[in-house]
C-alpha atoms as a PDB file:
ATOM      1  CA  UNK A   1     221.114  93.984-185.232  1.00  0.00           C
ATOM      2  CA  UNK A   2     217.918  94.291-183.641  1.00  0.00           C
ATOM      3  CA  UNK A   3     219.217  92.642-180.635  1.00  0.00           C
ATOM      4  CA  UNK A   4     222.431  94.612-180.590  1.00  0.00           C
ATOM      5  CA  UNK A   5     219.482  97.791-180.769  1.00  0.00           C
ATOM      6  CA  UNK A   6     218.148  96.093-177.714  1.00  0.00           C
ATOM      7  CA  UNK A   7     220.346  96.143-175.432  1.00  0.00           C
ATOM      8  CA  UNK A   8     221.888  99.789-176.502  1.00  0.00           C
ATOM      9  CA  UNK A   9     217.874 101.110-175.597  1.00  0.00           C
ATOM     10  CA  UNK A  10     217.993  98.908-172.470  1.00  0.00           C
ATOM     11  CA  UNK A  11     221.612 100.294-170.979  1.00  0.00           C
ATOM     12  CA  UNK A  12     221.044 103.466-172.183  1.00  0.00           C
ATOM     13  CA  UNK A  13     217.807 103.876-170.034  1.00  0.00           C
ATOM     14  CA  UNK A  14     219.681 102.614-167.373  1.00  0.00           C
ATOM     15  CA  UNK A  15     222.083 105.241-167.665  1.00  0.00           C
ATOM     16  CA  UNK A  16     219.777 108.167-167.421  1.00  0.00           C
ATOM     17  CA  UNK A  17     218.128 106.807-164.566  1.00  0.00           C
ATOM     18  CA  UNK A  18     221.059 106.666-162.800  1.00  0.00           C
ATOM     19  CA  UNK A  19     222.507 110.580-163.006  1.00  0.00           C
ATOM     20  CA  UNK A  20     225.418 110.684-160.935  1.00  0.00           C
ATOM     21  CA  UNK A  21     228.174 108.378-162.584  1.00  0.00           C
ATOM     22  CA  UNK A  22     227.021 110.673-165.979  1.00  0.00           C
ATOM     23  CA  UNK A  23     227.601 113.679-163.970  1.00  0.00           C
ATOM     24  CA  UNK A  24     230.362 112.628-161.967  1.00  0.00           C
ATOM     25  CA  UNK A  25     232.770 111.547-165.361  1.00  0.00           C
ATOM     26  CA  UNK A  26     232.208 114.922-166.550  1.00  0.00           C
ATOM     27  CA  UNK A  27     232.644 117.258-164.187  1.00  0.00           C
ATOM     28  CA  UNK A  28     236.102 115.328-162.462  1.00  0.00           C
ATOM     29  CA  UNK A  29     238.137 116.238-165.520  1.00  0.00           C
ATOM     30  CA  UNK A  30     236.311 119.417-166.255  1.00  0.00           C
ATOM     31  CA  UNK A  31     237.051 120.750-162.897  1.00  0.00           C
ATOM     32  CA  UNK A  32     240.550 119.088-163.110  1.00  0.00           C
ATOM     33  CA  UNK A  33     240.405 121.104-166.445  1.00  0.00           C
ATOM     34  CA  UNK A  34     239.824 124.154-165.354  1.00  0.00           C
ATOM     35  CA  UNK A  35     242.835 123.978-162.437  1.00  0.00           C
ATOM     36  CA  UNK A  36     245.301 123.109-165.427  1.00  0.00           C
ATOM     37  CA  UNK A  37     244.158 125.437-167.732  1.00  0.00           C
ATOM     38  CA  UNK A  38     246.647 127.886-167.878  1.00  0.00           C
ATOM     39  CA  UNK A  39     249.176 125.120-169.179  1.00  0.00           C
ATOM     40  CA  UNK A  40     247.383 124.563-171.981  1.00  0.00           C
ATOM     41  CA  UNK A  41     247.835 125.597-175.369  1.00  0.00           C
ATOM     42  CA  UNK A  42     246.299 123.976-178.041  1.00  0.00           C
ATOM     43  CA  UNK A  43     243.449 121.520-178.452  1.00  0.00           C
ATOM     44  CA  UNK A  44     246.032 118.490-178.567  1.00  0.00           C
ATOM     45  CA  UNK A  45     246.934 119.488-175.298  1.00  0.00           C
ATOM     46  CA  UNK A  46     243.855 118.087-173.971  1.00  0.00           C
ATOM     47  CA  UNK A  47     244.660 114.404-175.238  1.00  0.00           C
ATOM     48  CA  UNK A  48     245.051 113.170-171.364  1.00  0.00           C
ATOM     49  CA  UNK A  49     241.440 114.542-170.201  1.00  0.00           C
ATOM     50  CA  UNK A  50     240.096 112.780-173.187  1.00  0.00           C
ATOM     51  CA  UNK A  51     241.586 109.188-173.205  1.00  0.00           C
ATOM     52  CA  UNK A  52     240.977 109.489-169.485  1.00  0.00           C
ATOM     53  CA  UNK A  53     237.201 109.865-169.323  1.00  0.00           C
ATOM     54  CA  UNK A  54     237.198 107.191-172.559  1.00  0.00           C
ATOM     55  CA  UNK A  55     239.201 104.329-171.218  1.00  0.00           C
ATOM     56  CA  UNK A  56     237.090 104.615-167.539  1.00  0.00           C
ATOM     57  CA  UNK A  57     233.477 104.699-169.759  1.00  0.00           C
ATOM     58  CA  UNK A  58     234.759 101.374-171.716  1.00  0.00           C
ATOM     59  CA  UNK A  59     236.505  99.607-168.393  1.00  0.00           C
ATOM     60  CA  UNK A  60     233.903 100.530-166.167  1.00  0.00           C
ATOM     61  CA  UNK A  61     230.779 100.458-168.844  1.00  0.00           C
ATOM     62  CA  UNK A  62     231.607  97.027-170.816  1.00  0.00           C
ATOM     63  CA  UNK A  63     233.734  94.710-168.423  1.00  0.00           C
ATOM     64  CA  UNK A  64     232.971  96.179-165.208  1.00  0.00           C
ATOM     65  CA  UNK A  65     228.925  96.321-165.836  1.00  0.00           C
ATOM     66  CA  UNK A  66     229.049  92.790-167.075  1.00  0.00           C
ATOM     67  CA  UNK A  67     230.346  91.579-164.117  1.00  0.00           C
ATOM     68  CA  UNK A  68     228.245  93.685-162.190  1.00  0.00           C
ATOM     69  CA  UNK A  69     225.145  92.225-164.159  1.00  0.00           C
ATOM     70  CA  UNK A  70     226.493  88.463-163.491  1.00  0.00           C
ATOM     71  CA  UNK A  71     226.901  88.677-159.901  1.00  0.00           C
ATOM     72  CA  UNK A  72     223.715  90.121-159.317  1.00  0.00           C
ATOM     73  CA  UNK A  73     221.948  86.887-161.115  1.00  0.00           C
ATOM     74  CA  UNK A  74     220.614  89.892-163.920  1.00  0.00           C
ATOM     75  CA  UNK A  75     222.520  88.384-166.625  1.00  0.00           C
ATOM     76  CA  UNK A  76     221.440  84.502-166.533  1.00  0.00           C
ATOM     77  CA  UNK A  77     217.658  86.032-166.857  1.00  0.00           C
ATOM     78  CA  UNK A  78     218.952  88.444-169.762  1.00  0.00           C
ATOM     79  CA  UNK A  79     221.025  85.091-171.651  1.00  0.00           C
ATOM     80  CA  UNK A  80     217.809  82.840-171.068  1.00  0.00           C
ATOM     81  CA  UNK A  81     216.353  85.239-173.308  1.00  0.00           C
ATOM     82  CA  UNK A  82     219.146  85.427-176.188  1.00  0.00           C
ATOM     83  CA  UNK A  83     222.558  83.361-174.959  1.00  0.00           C
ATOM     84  CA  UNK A  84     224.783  85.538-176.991  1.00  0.00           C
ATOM     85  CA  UNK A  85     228.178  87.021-175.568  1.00  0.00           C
ATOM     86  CA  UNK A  86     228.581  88.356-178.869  1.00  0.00           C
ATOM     87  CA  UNK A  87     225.641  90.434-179.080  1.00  0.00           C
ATOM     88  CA  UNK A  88     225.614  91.431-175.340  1.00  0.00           C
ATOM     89  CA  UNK A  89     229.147  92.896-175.987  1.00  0.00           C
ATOM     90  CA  UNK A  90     228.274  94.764-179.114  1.00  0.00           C
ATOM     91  CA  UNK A  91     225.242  96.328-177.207  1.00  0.00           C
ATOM     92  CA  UNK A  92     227.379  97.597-174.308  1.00  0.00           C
ATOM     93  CA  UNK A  93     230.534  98.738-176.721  1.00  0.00           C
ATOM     94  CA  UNK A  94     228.136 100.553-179.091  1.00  0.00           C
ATOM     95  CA  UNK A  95     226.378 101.623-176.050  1.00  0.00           C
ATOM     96  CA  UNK A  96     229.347 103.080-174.529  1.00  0.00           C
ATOM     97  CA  UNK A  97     230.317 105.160-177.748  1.00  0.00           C
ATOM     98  CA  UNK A  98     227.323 107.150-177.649  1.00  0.00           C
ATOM     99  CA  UNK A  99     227.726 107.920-174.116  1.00  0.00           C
ATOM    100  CA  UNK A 100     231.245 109.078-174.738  1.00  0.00           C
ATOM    101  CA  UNK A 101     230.331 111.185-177.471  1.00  0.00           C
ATOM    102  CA  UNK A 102     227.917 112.566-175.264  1.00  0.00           C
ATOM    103  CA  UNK A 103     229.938 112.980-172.384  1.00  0.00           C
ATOM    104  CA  UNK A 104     232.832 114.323-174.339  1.00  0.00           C
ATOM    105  CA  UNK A 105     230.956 116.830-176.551  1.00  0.00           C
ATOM    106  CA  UNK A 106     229.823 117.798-172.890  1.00  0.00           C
ATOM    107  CA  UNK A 107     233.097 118.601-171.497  1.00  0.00           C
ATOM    108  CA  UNK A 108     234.360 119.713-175.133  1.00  0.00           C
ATOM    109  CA  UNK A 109     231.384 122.260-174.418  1.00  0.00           C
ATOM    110  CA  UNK A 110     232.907 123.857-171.251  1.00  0.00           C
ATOM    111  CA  UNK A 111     236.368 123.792-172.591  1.00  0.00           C
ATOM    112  CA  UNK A 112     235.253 126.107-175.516  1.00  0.00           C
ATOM    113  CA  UNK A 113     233.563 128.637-172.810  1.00  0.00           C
ATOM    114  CA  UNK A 114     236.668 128.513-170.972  1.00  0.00           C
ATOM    115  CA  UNK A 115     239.739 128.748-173.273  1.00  0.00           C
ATOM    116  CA  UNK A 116     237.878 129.565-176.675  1.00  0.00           C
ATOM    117  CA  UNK A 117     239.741 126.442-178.527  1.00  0.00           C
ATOM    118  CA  UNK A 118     237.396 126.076-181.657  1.00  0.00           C
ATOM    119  CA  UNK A 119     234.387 123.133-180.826  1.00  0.00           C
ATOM    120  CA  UNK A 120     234.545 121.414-183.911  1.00  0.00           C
ATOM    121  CA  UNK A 121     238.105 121.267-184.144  1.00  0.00           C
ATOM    122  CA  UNK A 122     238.350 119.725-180.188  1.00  0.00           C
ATOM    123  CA  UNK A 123     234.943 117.250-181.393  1.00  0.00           C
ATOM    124  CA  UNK A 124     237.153 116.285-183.941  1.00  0.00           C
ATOM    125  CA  UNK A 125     240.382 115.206-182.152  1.00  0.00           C
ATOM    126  CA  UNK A 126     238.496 113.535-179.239  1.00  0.00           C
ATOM    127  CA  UNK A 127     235.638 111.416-181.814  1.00  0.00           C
ATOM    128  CA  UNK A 128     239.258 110.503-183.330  1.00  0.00           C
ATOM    129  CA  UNK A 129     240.474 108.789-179.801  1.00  0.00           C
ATOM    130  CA  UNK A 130     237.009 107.138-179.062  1.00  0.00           C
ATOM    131  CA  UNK A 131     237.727 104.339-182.099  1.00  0.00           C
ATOM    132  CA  UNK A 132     241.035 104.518-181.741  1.00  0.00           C
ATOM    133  CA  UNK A 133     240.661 103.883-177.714  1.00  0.00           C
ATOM    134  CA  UNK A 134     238.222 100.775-178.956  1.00  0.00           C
ATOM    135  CA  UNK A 135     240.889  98.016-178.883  1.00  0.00           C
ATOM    136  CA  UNK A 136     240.659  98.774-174.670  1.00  0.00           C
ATOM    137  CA  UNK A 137     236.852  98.251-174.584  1.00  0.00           C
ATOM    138  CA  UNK A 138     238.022  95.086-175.836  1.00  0.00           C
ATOM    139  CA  UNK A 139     240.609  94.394-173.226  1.00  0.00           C
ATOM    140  CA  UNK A 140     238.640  95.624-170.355  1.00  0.00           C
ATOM    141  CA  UNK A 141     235.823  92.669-171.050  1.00  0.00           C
ATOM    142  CA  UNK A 142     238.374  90.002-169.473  1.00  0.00           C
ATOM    143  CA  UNK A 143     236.877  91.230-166.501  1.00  0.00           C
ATOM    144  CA  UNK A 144     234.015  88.485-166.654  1.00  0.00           C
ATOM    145  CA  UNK A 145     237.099  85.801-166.575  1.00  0.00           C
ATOM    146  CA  UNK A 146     237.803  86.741-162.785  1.00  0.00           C
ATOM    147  CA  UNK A 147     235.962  84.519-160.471  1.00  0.00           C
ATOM    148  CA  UNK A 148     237.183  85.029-156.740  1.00  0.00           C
ATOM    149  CA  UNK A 149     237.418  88.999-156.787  1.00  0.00           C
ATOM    150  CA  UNK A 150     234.098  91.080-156.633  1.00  0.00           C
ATOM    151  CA  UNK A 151     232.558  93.409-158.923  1.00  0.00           C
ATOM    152  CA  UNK A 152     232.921  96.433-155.953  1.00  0.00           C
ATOM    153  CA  UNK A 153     236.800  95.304-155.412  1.00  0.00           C
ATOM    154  CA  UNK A 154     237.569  96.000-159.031  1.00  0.00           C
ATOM    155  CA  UNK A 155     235.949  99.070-159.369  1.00  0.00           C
ATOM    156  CA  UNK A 156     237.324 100.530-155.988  1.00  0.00           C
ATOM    157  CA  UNK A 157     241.146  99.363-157.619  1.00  0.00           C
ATOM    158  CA  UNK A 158     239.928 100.821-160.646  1.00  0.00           C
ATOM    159  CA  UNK A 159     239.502 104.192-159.741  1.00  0.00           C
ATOM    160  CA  UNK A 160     242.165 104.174-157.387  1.00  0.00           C
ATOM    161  CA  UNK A 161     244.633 103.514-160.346  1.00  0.00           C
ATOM    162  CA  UNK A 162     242.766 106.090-163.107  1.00  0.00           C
ATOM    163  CA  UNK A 163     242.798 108.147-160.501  1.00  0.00           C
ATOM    164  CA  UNK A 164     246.450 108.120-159.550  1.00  0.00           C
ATOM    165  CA  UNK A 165     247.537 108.033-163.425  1.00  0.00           C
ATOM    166  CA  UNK A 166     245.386 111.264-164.098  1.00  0.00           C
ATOM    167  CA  UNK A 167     246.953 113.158-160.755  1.00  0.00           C
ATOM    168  CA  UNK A 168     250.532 111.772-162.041  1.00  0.00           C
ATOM    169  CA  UNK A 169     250.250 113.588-165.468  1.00  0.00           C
ATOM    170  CA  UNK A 170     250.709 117.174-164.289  1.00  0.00           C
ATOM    171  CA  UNK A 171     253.480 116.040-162.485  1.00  0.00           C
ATOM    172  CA  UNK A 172     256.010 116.219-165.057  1.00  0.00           C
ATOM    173  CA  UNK A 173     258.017 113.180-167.285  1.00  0.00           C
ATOM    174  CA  UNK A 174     259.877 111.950-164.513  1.00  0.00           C
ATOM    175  CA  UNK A 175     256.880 110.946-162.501  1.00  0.00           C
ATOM    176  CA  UNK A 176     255.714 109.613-165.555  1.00  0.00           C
ATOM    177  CA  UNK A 177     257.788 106.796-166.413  1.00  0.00           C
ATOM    178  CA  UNK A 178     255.310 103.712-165.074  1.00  0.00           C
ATOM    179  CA  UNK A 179     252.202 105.601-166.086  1.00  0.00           C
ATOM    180  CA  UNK A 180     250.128 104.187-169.242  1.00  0.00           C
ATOM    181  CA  UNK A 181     248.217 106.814-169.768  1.00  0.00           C
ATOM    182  CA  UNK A 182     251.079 108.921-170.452  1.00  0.00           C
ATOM    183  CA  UNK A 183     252.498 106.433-172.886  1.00  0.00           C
ATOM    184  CA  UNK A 184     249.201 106.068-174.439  1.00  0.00           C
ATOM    185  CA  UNK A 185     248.783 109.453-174.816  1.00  0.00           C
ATOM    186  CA  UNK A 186     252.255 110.103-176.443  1.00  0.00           C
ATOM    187  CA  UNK A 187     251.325 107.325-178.969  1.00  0.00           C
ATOM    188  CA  UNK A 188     248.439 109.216-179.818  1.00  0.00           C
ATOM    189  CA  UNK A 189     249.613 112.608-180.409  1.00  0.00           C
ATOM    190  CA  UNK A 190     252.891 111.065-182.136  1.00  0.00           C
ATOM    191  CA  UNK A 191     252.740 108.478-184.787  1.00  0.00           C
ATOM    192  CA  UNK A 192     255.811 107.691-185.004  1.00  0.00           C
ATOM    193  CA  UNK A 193     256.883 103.954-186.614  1.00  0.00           C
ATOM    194  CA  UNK A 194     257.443 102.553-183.250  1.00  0.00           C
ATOM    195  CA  UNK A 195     254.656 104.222-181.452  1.00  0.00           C
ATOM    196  CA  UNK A 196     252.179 102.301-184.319  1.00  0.00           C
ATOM    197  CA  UNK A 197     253.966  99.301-183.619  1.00  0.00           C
ATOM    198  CA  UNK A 198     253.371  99.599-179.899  1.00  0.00           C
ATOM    199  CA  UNK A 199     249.382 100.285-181.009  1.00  0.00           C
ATOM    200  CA  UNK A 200     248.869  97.525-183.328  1.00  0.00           C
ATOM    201  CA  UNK A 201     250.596  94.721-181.015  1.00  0.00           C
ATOM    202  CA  UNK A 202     248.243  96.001-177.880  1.00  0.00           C
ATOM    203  CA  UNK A 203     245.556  95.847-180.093  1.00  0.00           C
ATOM    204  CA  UNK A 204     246.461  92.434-181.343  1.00  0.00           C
ATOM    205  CA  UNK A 205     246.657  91.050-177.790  1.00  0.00           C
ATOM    206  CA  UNK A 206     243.684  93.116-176.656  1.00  0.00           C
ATOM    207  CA  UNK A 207     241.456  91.295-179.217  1.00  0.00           C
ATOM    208  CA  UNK A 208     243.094  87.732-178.254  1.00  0.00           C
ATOM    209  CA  UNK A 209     242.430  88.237-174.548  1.00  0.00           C
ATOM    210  CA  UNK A 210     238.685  89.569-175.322  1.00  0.00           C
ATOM    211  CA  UNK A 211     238.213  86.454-177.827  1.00  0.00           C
ATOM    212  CA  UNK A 212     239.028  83.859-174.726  1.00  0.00           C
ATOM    213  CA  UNK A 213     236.939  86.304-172.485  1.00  0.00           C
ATOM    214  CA  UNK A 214     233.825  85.414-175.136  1.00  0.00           C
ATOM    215  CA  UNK A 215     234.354  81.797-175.555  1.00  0.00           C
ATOM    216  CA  UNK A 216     234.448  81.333-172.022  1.00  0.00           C
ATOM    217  CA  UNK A 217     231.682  84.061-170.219  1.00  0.00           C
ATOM    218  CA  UNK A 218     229.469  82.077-168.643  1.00  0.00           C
ATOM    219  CA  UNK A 219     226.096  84.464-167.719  1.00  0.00           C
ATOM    220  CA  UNK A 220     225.723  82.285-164.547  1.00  0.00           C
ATOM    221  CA  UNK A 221     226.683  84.182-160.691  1.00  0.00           C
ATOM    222  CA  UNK A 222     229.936  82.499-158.945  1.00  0.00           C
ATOM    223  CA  UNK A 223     227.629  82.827-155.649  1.00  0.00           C
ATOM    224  CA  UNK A 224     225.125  80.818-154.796  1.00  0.00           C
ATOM    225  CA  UNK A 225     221.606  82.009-154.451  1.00  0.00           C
END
């Protein structure tokens, strides 16, 4: 645990040396917030803003930042100190919680100066989606498995395609039909049978896909220095 504790102090100095990503996931959906807010109703309305800003903080903070770390060479130094996958995950995952409890209770902040909804009840409802949005902090870590695309590739695709999913979602159902993140969000605010099924089995397949992504990280840069 005290290596877990480790790295969480390590990335989370490295977060608030580096402002503008913190910033920047904030005030996006706050400002995309406050265009929208006349359509919204209640505090479950705000499901889409919140699974949003948590799926990019686990995709780009877990898989994204490992590969980051590897391709720079930063990681083999890191593993020669403790080679543990294991524990390098758990450091970023637990790492990435706290920042989207953070961020959230941020935004959950301007939402309650701007439509009144009742804080605790909106904390609440979006601590709720962080562990249930875990299984995708899993997922996103098969990111280390891809050798011939770069770090910078994926995370230009990456917001490209949050991006687009966010935009499609005040577009109505029909625009709607290909777009995760409106599925995911209907799972969410509906538990029906079905929509559990669909959760557990992504889970299920999320965990396999992360398990492979452990046994095989290898630490060391695909470039040659």
């Amino acid at each position: 645990m005290k290596r877990v504790m480790a790295y969480v102090i390590l990335n989370v100095k490295s977060l608030l040396k580096d402002k503008l990503p913190f910033v920047w996931s904030i005030f996006l959906p706050l400002v995309m917030f406050y265009v929208e807010k006349d359509h919204i109703m209640q505090e479950q309305d705000l499901t889409y803003w919140w699974i949003y800003m948590i799926l990019c903080s686990y995709f780009y903070g877990i898989g994204l930042y490992a590969l980051e770390l590897k391709e720079s060479g930063c990681l083999r130094t890191i593993f020669s100190i403790y080679p543990s996958s294991l524990v390098f995950f758990i450091g970023n995952l637990i790492t990435q919680i706290i920042f989207c409890i953070i961020s959230l209770g941020i935004f959950n902040l301007g939402v309650f100066f701007i439509k009144a909804f009742p804080f605790m009840q909106l904390m609440k409802y979006s601590m709720i989606l962080i562990f249930l949005c875990i299984p995708f902090a899993f997922l996103g870590f098969i990111f280390v498995l891809l050798k011939r695309i770069h770090a910078n590739t994926i995370k230009v695709l990456l917001s490209i395609l949050f991006f687009g999913m966010f935009m499609l979602l005040s577009m109505g159902t029909s625009y709607n039909k290909f777009n995760p993140l409106y599925y995911l969000s209907k799972i969410f605010t509906n538990y029906t049978p079905k929509n559990i099924l669909v959760y557990t089995w992504v889970s299920l397949l999320s965990f396999i896909l992360w398990a492979v992504s452990i046994l095989q990280f290898d630490p060391n840069s695909n470039e040659r220095r």
